[in-house]
Protein backbone atom coordinates (compact mmCIF):
# COMPACT_ATOMS: atom_id res chain seq x y z
CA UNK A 1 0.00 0.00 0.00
CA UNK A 2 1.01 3.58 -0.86
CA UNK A 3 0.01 6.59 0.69
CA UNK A 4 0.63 10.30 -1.46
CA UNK A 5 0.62 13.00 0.92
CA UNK A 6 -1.79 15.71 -1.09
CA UNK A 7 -1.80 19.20 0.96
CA UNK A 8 -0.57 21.30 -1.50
CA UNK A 9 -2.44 19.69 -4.39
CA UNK A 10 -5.62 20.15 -1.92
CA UNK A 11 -4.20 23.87 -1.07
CA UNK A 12 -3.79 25.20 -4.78
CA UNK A 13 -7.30 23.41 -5.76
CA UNK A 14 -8.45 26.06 -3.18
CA UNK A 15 -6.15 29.05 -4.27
CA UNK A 16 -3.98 28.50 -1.22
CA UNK A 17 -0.75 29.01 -2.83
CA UNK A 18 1.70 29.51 0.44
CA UNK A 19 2.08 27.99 3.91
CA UNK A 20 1.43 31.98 4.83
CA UNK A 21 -1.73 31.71 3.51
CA UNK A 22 -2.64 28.19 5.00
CA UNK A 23 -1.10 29.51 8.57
CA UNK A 24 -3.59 32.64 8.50
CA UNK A 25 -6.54 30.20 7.24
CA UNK A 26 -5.99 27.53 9.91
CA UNK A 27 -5.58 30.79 12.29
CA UNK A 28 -9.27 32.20 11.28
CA UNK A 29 -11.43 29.34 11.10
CA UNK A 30 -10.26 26.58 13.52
CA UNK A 31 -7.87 29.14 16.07
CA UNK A 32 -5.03 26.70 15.96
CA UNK A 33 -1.55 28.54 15.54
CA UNK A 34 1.24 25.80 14.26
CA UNK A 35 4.97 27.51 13.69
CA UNK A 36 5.77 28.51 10.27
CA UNK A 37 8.30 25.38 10.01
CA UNK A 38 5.54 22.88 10.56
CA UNK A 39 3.22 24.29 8.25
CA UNK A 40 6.24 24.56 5.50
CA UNK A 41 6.86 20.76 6.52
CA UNK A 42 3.49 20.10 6.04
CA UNK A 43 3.02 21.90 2.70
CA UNK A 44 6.33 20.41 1.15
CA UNK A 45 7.19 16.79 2.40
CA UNK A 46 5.42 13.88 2.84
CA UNK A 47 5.14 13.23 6.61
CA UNK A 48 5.17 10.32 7.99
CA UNK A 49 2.47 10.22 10.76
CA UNK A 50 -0.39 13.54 10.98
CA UNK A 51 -2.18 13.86 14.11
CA UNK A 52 -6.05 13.76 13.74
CA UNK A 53 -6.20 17.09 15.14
CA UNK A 54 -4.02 18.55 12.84
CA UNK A 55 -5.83 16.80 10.09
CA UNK A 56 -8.81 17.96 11.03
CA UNK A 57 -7.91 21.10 11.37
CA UNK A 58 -6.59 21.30 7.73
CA UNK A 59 -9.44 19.94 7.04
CA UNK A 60 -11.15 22.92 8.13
CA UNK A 61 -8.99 25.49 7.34
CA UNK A 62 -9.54 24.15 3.73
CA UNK A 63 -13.11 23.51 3.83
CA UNK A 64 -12.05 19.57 2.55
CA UNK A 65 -11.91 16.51 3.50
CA UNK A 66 -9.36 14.11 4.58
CA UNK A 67 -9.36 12.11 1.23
CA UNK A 68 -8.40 15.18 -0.55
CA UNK A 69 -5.45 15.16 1.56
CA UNK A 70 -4.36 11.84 1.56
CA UNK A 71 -4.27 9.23 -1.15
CA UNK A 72 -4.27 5.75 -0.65
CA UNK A 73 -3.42 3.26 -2.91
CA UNK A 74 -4.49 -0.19 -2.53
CA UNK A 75 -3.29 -1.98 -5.53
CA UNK A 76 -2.05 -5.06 -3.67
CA UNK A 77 2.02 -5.62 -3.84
CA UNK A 78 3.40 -9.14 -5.63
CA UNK A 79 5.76 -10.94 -3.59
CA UNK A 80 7.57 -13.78 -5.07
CA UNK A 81 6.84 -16.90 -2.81
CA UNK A 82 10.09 -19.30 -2.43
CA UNK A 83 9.11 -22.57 -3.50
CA UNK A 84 10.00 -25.62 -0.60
CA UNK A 85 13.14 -27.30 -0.75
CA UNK A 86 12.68 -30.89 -2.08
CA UNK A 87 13.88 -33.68 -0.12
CA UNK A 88 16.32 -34.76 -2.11
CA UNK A 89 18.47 -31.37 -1.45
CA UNK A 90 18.64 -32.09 2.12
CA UNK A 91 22.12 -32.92 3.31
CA UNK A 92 22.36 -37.20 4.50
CA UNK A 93 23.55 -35.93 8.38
CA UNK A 94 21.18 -33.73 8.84
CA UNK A 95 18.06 -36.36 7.38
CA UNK A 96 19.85 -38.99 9.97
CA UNK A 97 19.84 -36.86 12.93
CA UNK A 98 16.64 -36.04 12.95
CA UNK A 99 16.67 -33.22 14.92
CA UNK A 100 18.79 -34.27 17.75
CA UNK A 101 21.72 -32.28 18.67
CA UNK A 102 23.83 -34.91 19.81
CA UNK A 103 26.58 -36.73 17.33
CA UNK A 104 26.27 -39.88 16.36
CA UNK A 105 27.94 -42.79 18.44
């Protein structure tokens, strides 16, 4: 699964073209203040955990909601599977210990 971080796609949709601009927005309609650093953080790399309450105060801020932020893909990842050792491969001392640790006498 892959997960695309979307603010600033979700931002410019909304003609919010600076984390300025999304500061002062989050300031107005939810009253939560976040440094300049976090919001630039938040508007240029991909985090890698959000806290609901800062999501949902984006969410606010840009009258969205949380699937415009985040996207999600679910296209499900091949993994080669090993196939099982035959028998045959199996080394003669360790088919005639048979799991003991002990040598042989």
């Amino acid at each position: 699964m892959k997960i695309r971080w979307r603010l600033r796609m979700a931002a410019a949709q909304r003609e919010v073209w600076t984390g300025t601009e999304l500061r002062r927005l989050r300031a107005e309609k939810v009253g939560l203040e976040l440094s300049s650093a976090s919001v630039s953080a938040l508007f240029t790399k991909e985090p890698s955990q959000v806290k609901m309450t800062t999501l949902a105060a984006l969410c606010t801020a840009l009258e969205c909601n949380p699937n415009d932020l985040i996207d999600v893909d679910t296209t499900p990842v091949e993994r080669p599977t090993a196939l099982p050792r035959p028998v045959t491969d199996i080394p003669k001392t360790a088919a005639s210990a048979r799991g003991r640790s002990m040598p042989p006498l």
